[in-house]
Protein backbone atom coordinates (compact mmCIF):
# COMPACT_ATOMS: atom_id res chain seq x y z
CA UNK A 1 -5.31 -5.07 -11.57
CA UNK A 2 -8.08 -5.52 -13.74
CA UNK A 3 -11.01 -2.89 -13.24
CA UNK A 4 -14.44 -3.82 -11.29
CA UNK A 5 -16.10 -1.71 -14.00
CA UNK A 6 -14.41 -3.70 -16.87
CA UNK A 7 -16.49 -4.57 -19.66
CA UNK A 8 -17.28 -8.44 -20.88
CA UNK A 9 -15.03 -7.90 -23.66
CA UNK A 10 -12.08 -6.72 -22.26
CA UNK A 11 -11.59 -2.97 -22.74
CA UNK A 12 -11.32 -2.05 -19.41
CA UNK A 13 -14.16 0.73 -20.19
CA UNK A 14 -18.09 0.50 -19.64
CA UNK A 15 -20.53 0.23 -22.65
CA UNK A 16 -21.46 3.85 -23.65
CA UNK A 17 -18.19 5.60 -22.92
CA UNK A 18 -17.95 7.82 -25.65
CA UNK A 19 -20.39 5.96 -28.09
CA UNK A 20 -23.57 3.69 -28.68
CA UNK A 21 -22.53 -0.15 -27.25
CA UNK A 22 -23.11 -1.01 -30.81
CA UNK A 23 -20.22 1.59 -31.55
CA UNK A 24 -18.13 -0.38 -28.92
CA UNK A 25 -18.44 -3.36 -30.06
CA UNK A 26 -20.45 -4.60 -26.90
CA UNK A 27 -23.14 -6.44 -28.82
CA UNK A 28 -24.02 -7.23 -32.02
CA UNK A 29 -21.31 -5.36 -33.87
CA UNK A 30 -19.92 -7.46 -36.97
CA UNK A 31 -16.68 -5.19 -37.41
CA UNK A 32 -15.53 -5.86 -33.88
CA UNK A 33 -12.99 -8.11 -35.09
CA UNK A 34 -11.18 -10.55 -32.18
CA UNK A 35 -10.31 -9.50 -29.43
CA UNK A 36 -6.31 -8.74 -29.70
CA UNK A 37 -6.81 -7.26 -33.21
CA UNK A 38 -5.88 -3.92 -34.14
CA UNK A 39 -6.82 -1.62 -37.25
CA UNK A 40 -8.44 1.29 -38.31
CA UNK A 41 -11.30 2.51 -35.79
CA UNK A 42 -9.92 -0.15 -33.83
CA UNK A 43 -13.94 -0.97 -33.46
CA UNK A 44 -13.86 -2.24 -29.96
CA UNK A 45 -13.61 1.64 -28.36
CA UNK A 46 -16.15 2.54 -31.27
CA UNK A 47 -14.95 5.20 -34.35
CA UNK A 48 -15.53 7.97 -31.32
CA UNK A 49 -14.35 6.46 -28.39
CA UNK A 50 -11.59 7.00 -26.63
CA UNK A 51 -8.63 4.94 -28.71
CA UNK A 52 -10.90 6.33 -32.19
CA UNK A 53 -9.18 10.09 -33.17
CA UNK A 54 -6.44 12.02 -33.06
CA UNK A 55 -5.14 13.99 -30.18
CA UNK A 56 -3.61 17.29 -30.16
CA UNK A 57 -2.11 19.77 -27.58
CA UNK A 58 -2.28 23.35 -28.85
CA UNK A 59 -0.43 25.96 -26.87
CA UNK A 60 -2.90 29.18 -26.06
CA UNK A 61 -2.55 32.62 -27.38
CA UNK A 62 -3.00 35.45 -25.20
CA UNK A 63 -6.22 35.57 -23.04
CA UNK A 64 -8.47 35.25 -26.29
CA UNK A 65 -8.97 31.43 -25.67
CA UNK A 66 -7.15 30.27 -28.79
CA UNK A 67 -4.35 28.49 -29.50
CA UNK A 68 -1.27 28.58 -31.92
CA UNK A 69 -1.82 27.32 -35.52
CA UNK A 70 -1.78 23.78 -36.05
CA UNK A 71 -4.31 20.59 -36.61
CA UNK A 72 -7.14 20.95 -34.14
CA UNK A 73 -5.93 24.70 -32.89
CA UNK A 74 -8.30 26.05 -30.79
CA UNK A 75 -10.52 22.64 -29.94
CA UNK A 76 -8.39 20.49 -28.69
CA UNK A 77 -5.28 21.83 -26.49
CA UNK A 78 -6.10 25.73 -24.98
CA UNK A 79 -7.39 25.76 -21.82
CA UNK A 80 -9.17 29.42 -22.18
CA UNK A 81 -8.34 29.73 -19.06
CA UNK A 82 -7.41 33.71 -17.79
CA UNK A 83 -3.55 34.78 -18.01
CA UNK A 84 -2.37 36.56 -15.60
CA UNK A 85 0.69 37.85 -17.84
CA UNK A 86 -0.01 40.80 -20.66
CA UNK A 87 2.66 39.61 -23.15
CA UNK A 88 2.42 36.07 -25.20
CA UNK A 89 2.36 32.63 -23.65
CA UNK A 90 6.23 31.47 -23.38
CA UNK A 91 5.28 28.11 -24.36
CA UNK A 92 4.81 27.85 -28.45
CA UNK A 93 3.48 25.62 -30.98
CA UNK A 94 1.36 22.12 -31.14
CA UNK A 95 1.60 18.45 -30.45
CA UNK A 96 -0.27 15.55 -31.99
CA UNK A 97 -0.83 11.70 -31.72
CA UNK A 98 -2.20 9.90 -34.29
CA UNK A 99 -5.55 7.66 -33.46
CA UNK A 100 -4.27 5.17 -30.98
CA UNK A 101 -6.52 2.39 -32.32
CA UNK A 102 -4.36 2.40 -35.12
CA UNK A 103 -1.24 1.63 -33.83
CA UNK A 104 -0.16 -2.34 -33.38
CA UNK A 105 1.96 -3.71 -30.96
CA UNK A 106 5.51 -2.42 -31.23
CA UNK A 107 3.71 1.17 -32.65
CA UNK A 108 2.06 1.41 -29.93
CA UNK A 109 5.35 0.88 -27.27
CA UNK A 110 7.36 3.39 -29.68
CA UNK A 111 4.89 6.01 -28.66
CA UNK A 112 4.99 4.78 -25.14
CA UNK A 113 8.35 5.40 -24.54
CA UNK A 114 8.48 8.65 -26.61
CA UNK A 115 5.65 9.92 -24.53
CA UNK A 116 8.08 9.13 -21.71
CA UNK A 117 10.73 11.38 -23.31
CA UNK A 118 8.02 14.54 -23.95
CA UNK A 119 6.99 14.10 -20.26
CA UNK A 120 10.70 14.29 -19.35
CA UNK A 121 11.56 16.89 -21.26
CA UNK A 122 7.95 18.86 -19.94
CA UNK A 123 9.14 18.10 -16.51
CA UNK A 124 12.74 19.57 -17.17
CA UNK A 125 11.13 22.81 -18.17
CA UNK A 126 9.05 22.99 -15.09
CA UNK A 127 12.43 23.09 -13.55
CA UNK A 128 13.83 25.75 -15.12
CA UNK A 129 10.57 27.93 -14.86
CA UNK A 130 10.08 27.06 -11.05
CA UNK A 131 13.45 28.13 -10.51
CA UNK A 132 13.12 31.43 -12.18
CA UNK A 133 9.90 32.22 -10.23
CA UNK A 134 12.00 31.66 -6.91
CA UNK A 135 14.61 33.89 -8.77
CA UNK A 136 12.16 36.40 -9.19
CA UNK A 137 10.18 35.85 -5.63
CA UNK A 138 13.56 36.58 -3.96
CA UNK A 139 14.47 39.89 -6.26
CA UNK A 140 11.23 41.56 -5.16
CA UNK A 141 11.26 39.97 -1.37
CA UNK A 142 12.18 43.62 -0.59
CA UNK A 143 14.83 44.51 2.46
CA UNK A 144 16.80 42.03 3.76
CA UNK A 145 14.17 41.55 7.07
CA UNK A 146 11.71 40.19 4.67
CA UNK A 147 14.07 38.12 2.80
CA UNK A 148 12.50 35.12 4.96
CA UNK A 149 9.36 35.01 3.23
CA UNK A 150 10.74 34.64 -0.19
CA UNK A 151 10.37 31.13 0.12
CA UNK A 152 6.63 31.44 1.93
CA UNK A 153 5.60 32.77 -0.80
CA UNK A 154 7.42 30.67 -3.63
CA UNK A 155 5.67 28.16 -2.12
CA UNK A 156 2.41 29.68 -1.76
CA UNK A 157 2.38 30.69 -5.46
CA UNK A 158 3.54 27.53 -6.61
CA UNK A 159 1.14 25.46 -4.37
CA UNK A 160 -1.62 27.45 -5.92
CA UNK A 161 -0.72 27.38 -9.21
CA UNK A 162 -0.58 23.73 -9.68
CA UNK A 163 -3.22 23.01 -7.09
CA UNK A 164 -0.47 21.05 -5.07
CA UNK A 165 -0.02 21.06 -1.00
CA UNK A 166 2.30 23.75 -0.52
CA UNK A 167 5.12 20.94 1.29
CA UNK A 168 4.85 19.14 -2.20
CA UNK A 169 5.62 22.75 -3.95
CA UNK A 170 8.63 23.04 -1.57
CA UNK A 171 9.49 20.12 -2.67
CA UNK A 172 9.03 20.97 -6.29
CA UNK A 173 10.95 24.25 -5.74
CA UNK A 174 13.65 22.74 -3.70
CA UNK A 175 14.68 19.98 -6.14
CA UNK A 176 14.32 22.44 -8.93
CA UNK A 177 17.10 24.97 -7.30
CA UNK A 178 19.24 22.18 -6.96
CA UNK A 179 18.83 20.69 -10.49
CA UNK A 180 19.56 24.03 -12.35
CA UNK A 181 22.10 24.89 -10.16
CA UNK A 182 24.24 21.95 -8.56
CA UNK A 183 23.55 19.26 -10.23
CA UNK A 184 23.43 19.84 -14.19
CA UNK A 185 24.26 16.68 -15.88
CA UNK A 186 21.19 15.23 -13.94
CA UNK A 187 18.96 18.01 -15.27
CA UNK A 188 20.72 17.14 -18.81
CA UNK A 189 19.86 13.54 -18.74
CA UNK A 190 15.91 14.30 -17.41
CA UNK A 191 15.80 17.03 -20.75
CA UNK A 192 16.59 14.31 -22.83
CA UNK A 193 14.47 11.67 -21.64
CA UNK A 194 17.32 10.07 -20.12
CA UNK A 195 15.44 9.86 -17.11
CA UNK A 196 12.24 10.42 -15.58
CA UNK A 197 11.41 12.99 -12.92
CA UNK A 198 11.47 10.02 -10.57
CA UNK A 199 15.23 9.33 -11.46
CA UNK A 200 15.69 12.78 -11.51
CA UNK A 201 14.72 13.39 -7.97
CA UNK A 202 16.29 10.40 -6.63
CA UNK A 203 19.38 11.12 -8.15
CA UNK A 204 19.28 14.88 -6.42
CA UNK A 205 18.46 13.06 -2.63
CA UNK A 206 21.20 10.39 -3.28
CA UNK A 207 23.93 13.09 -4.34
CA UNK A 208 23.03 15.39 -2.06
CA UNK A 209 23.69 12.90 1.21
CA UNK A 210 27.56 13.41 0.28
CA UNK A 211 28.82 17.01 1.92
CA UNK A 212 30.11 19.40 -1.00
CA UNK A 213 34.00 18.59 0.72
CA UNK A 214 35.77 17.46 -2.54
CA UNK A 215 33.57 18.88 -5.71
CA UNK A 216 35.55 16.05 -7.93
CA UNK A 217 34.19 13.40 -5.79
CA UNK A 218 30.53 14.74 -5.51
CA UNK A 219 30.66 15.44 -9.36
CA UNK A 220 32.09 11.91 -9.99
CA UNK A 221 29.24 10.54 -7.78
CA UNK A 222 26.77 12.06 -9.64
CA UNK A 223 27.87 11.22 -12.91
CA UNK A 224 27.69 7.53 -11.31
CA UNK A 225 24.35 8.05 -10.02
CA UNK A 226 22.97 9.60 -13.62
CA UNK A 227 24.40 5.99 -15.45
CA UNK A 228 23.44 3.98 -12.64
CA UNK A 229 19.73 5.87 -12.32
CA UNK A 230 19.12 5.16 -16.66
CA UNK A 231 19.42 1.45 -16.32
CA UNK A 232 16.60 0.49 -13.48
CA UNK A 233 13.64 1.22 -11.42
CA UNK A 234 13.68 4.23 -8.79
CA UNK A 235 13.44 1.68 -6.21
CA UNK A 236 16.29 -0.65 -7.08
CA UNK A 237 18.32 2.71 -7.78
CA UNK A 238 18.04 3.88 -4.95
CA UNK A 239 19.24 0.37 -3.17
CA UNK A 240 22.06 0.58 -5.45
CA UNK A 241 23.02 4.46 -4.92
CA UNK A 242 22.75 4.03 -0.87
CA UNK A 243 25.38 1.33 -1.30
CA UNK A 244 27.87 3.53 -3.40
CA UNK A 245 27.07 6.51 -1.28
CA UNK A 246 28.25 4.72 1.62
CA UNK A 247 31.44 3.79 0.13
CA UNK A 248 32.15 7.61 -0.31
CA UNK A 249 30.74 8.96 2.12
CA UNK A 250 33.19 11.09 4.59
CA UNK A 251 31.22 10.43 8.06
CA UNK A 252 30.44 7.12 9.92
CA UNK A 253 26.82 5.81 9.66
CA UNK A 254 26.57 6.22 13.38
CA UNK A 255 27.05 9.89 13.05
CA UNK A 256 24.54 10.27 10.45
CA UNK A 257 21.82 8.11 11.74
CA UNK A 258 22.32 10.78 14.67
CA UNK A 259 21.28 13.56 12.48
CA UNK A 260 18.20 11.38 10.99
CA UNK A 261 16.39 10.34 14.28
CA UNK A 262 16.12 14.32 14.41
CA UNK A 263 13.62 14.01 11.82
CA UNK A 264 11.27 10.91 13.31
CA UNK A 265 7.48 11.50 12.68
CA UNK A 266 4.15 10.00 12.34
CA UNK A 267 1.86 10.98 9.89
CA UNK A 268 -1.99 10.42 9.17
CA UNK A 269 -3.23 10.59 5.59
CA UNK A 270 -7.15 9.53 4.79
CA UNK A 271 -8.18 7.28 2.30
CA UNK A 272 -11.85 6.28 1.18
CA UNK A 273 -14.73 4.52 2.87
CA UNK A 274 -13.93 5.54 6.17
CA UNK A 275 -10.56 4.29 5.80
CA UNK A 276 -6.88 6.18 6.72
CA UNK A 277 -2.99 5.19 6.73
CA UNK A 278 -1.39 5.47 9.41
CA UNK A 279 2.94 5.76 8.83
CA UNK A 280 5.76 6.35 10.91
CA UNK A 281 9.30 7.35 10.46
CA UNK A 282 11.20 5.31 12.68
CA UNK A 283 15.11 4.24 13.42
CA UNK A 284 14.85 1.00 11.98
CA UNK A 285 14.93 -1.43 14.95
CA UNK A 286 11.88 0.48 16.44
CA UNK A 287 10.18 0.19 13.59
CA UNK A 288 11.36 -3.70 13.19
CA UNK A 289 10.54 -4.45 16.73
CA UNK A 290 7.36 -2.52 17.00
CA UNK A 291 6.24 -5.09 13.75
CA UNK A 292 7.83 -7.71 15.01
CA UNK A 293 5.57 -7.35 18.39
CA UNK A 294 2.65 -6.65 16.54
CA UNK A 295 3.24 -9.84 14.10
CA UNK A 296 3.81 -11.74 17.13
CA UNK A 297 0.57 -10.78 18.92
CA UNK A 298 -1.46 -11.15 15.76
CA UNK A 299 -0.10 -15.10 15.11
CA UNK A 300 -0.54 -15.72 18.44
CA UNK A 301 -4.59 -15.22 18.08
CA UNK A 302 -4.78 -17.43 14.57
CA UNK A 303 -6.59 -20.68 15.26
CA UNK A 304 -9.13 -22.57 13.96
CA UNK A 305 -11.96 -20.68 14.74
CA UNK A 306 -10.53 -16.91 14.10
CA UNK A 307 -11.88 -15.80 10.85
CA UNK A 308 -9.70 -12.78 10.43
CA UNK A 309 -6.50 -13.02 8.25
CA UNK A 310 -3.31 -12.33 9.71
CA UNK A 311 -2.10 -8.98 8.14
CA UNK A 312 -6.50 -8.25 9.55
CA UNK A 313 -5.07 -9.48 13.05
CA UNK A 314 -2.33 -7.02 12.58
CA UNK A 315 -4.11 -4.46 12.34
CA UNK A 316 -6.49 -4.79 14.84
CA UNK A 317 -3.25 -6.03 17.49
CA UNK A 318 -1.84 -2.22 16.77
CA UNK A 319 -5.18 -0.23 17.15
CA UNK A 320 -6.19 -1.94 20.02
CA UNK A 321 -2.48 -1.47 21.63
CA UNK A 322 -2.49 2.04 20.57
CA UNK A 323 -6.20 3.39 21.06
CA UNK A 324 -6.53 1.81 24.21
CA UNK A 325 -6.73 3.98 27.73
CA UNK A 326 -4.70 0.65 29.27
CA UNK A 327 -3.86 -2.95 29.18
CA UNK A 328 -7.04 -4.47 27.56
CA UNK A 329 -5.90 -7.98 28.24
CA UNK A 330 -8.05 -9.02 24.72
CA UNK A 331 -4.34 -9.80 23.32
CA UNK A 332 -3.08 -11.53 26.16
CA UNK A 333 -6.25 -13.54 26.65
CA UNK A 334 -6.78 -14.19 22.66
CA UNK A 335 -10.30 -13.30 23.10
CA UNK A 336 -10.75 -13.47 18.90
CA UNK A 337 -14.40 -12.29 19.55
CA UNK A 338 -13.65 -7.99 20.53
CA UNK A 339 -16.82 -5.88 21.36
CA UNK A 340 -16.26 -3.68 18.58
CA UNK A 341 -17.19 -5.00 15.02
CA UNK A 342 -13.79 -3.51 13.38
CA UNK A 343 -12.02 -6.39 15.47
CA UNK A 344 -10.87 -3.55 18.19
CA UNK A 345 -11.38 -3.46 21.93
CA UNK A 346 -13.93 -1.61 23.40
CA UNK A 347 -11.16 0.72 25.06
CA UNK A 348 -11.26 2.24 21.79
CA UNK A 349 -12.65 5.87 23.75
CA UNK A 350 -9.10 6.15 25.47
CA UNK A 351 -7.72 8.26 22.51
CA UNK A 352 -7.82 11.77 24.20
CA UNK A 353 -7.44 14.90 21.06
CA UNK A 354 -9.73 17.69 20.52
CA UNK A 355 -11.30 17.36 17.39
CA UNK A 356 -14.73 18.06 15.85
CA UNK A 357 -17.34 15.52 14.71
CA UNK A 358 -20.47 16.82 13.13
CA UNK A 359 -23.42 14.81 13.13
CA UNK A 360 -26.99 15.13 11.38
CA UNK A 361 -29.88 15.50 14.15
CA UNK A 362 -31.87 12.49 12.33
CA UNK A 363 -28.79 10.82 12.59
CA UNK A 364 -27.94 10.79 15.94
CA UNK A 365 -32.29 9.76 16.27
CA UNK A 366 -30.71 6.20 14.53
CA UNK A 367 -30.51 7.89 10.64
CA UNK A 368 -28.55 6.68 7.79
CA UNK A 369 -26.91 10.10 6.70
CA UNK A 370 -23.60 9.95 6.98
CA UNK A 371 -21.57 12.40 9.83
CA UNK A 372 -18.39 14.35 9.48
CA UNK A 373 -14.85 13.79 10.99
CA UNK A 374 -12.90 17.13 11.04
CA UNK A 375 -9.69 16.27 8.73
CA UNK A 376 -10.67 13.15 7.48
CA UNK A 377 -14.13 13.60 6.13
CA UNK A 378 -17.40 10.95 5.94
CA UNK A 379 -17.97 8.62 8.66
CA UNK A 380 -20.53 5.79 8.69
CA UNK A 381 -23.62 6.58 10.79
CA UNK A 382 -22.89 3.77 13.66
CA UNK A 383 -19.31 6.15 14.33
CA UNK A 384 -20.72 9.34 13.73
CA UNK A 385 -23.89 7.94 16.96
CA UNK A 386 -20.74 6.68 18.76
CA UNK A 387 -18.22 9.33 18.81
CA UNK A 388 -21.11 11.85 19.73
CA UNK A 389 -22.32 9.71 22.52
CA UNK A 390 -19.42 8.27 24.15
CA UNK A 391 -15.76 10.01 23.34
CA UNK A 392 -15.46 13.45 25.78
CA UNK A 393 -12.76 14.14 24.12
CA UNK A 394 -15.03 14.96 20.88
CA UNK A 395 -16.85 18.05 20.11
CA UNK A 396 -20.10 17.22 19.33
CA UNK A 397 -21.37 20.04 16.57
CA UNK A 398 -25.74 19.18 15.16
CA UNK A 399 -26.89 20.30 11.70
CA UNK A 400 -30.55 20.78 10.31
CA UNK A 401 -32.12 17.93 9.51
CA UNK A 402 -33.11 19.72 6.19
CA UNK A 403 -31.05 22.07 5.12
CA UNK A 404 -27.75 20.76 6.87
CA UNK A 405 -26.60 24.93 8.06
CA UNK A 406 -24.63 24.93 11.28
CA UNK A 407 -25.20 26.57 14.22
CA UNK A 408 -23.37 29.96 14.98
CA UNK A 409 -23.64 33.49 16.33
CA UNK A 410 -22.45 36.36 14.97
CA UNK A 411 -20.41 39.12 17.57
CA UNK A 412 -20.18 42.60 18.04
CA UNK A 413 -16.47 42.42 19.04
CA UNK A 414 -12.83 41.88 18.09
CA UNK A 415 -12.55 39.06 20.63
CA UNK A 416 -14.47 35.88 18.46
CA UNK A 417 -16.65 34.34 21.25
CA UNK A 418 -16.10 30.07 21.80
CA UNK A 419 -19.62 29.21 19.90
CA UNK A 420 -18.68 31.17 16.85
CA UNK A 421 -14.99 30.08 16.76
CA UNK A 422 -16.44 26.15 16.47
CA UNK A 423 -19.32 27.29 14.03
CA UNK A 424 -16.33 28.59 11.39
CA UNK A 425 -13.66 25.70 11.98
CA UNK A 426 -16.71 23.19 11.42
CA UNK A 427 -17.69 25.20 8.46
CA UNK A 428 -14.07 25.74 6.82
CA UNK A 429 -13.10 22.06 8.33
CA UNK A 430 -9.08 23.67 7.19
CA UNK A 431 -7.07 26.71 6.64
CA UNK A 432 -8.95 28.28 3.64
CA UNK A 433 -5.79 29.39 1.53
CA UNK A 434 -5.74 27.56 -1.91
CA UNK A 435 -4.67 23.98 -1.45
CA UNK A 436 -3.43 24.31 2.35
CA UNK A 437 -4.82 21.30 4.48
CA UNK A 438 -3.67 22.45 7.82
CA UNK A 439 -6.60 21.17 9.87
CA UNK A 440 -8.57 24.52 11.00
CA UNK A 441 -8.50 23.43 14.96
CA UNK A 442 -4.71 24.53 14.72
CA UNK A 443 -5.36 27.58 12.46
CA UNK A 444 -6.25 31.18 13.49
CA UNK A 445 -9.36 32.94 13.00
CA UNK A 446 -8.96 35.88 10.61
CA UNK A 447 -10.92 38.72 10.28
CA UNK A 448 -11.09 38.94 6.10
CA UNK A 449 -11.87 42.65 6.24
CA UNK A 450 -9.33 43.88 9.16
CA UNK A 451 -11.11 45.04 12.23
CA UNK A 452 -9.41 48.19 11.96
CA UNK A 453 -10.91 48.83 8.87
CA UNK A 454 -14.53 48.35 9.63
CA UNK A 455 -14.76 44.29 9.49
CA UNK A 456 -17.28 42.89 11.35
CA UNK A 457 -16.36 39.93 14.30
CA UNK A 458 -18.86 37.83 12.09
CA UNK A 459 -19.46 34.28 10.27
CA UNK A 460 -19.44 36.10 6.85
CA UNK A 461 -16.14 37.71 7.93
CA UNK A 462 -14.15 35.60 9.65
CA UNK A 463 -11.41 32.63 8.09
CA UNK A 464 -9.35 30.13 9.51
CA UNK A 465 -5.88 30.30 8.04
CA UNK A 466 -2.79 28.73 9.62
CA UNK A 467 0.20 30.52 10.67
CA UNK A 468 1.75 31.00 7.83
CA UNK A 469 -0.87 32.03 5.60
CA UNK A 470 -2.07 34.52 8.15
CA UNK A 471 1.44 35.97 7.79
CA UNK A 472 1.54 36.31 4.63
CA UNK A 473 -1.58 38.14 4.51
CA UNK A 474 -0.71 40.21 7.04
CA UNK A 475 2.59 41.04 5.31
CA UNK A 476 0.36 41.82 2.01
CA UNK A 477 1.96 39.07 0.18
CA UNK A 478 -1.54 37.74 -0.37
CA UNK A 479 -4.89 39.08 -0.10
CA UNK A 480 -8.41 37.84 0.48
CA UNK A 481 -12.25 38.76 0.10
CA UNK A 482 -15.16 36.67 1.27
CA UNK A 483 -18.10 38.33 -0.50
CA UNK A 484 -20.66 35.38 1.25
CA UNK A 485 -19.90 33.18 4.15
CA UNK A 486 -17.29 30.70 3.17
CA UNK A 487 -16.68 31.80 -0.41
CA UNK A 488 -13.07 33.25 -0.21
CA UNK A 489 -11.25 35.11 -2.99
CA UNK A 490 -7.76 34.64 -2.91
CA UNK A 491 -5.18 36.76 -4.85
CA UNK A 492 -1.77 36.01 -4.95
CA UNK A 493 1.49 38.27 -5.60
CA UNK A 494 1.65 37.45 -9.24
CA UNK A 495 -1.86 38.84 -9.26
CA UNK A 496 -3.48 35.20 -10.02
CA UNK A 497 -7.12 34.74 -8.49
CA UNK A 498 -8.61 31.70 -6.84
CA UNK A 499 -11.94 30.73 -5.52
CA UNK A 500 -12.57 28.52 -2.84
CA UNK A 501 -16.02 26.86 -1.02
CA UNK A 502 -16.02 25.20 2.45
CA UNK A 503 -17.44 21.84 1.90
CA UNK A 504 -21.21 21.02 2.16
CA UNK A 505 -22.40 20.05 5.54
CA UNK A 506 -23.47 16.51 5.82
CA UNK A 507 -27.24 15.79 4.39
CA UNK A 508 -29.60 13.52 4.27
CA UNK A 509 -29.19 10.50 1.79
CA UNK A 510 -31.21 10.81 -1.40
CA UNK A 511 -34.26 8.85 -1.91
CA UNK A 512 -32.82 7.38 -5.38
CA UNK A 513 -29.50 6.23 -5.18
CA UNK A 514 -27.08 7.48 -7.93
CA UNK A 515 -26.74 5.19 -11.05
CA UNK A 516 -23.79 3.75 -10.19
């Protein structure tokens, strides 16, 4: 899909990014050549643009901030960033691509697919070192009653480390173990760009559907899946692997669909401009029937005069089925014209959860700053007036007009009194360990300086983390310091530190809008 932002000529970048527009060839440039023409300076993207120069990785030395020898060591690949490890960096030596404006055609899909290859074999690596740091989590987990957190904290350190939800580092860690240590000729074939980590992964969750009974059928399988896995896309893979793993596999279908309702769910995940998706993991025929019900009631409101499009009337047939307090009759009736203007009944106030919605005062007086919905972030005005004014089940929290600061009240003991408690969930809006999203309605509130030791029952000194971060605190896995309100210092076992701010409060709108 071709950008919104794309230039006139075709680059897919605006005039000015990373030179003059005469540099880019956006007006009056003689060496611009036709578009489809490649050379030296490739004068479309301009001599200093972003197709114009060589690239280079360089791999860091130390905690100095510079990098191995090699073209462009110390500018263009080391990070500077702190090390938490004394000795030098295990990963060695330098990378470079030459100008990309340079390359034609077929050059230019060479380096494509051998860029494919380095990311597989980067990717294979990050195997190998994730397993190792499991490896090592586990030999210094301690007695065998603390054994349990090995993982916790795998995770934990991983998730932090590559500023990843810690689910996706168990994930990471997970596939890794099995990789290095079942399933070798897969890990072979990612190594030498054989396959992507895509493949790779698909390859471990297709193999590892068969039970371990006979180890020369599950190694056979594999070795089927690794051919089969080199040849396609993940997704017609995996259509191709479910029908070979049902020819092998030792139990009925009916057994193991059994085991997979077990694992149902439905799952929220935001998106922008007040926008979310909504998914479920379903047995198939309730998740066929379900559409087939909503496609049903959605065609049966097209006509003439309904404007909205039919995967719109979907939509709008599910929320209105599954927001609603009761029958609304708007789908039985085909009333096409709703009360609300996102096509939904006015029944929209039956959904009954606890969350928090914080809303500007000038806002809720008819202002244009937008307000805040705890776990999904900005709301228009009109939702941010409505939720405060109409849903009970909704806890309405006001900001200064001004300066946007919440209210709260510090206490004087352990027991963290009902204002305060919704003054620090508002203000942390999730569990405050690196990365962790866990919404901070279900987390606990933790004292970052222990009680016993003299920590106050105060804004500046309490934290929501969830359940599992509060254990591992507590445990001394991990350890935290909040040296203003909201600003948390995390350290974790390896000794690594991370910083994290709440998000701003909701404030007015500027005057000027941004340039863009």
């Amino acid at each position: 899909m071709k950008s919104p932002n794309a230039s006139s000529t075709g680059t897919g970048f605006l005039p000015g990014f990373g030179s003059d527009p005469a540099a880019d060839g956006v007006a009056g440039d003689a060496s611009a050549g036709a578009p489809g023409e490649a050379g030296p300076g490739s004068a479309r993207y301009g001599a200093d643009g972003p197709l114009g120069g060589e690239a280079f990785w360089v791999a860091p030395v130390g905690n100095t901030g510079l990098s191995t020898g090699g073209p462009g060591a110390g500018a263009g690949g080391s990070s500077g960033r702190e090390r938490s490890s004394e000795g030098p960096p295990a990963l060695t030596g330098w990378l470079g691509l030459t100008p990309v404006g340079e390359l034609d055609h077929s050059e230019a899909v060479d380096a494509l697919k051998d860029l494919a290859e380095l990311r597989s074999w980067a990717d294979a690596q990050e195997v190998k070192v994730v397993t190792r740091i499991a490896d090592l989590t586990a030999e210094s987990a301690g007695p065998a009653g603390r054994l349990g957190y090995a993982r916790m904290v795998t995770e934990s350190e991983i998730g932090a480390a590559l500023r990843v939800p810690e689910r996706s580092a168990g994930s990471l860690i997970e596939h890794s173990e099995l990789l290095t240590r079942h399933y070798r000729l897969a890990l072979a074939a990612l190594e030498g760009g054989k396959l992507s980590k895509r493949h790779a992964w698909a390859v471990v969750e297709e193999a590892t559907g068969i039970p371990d009974l006979v180890p020369a059928v599950t190694a056979a399988f594999e070795q089927r899946l690794v051919g089969m896995a080199g040849k396609t896309t993940v997704t017609r893979f995996c259509y191709q692997a479910r029908r070979l793993r049902e020819r092998l596999h030792p139990e009925s279908i009916s057994v193991r669909h059994a085991k997979a309702v077990q694992g149902r769910l439905v799952q929220l995940t935001p998106q922008r401009d007040g926008m979310a998706w909504l998914e479920a993991y379903l047995p198939v025929d309730q998740a066929a029937g379900i559409f087939h019900r909503v496609d049903t009631a959605a065609r049966a409101l097209q006509g003439p005069d309904e404007p909205r499009t039919l995967t719109q009337l979907r939509a709008d047939v599910l929320a209105d089925v599954l927001t609603s307090a009761g029958a609304t009759g708007h789908i039985a009736d085909g009333d096409s014209n709703p009360t609300e203007p996102n096509g939904s009944s006015a029944s929209y106030w039956g959904v009954q959860a606890k969350v928090f919605v914080t809303v500007p005062v000038m806002t809720l007086l008819g202002g244009d700053a937008p307000g805040e919905l705890e776990g999904y972030g900005p709301i228009d005005p009109e939702t941010a007036r409505r939720l405060a004014g109409h849903a009970p089940s909704f806890t309405r929290i006001l900001t200064h007009p001004f300066t946007g600061a919440r209210l709260g009240a510090d206490a004087t003991t352990y027991r963290v009194p009902k204002d305060l408690q919704d003054a620090v969930r508002v203000r942390d809006r999730t569990c405050r360990h690196p990365g962790c999203n866990r919404l901070a309605v279900f987390c606990e509130l933790d004292h970052t300086k222990p009680w016993s030791q003299g920590g106050k029952t105060g804004y500046g000194n309490l934290a929501a983390l969830c359940k599992r971060h509060h254990k591992l605190k507590s445990e001394g896995y991990w350890h935290y310091r909040q040296p203003e309100p909201g600003l948390i210092i995390a350290i974790s076992p390896a000794g690594e530190t991370y910083l994290t701010r709440p998000d701003p409060p909701p404030a007015p709108l500027p005057e000027t809008p941004p340039p863009f």
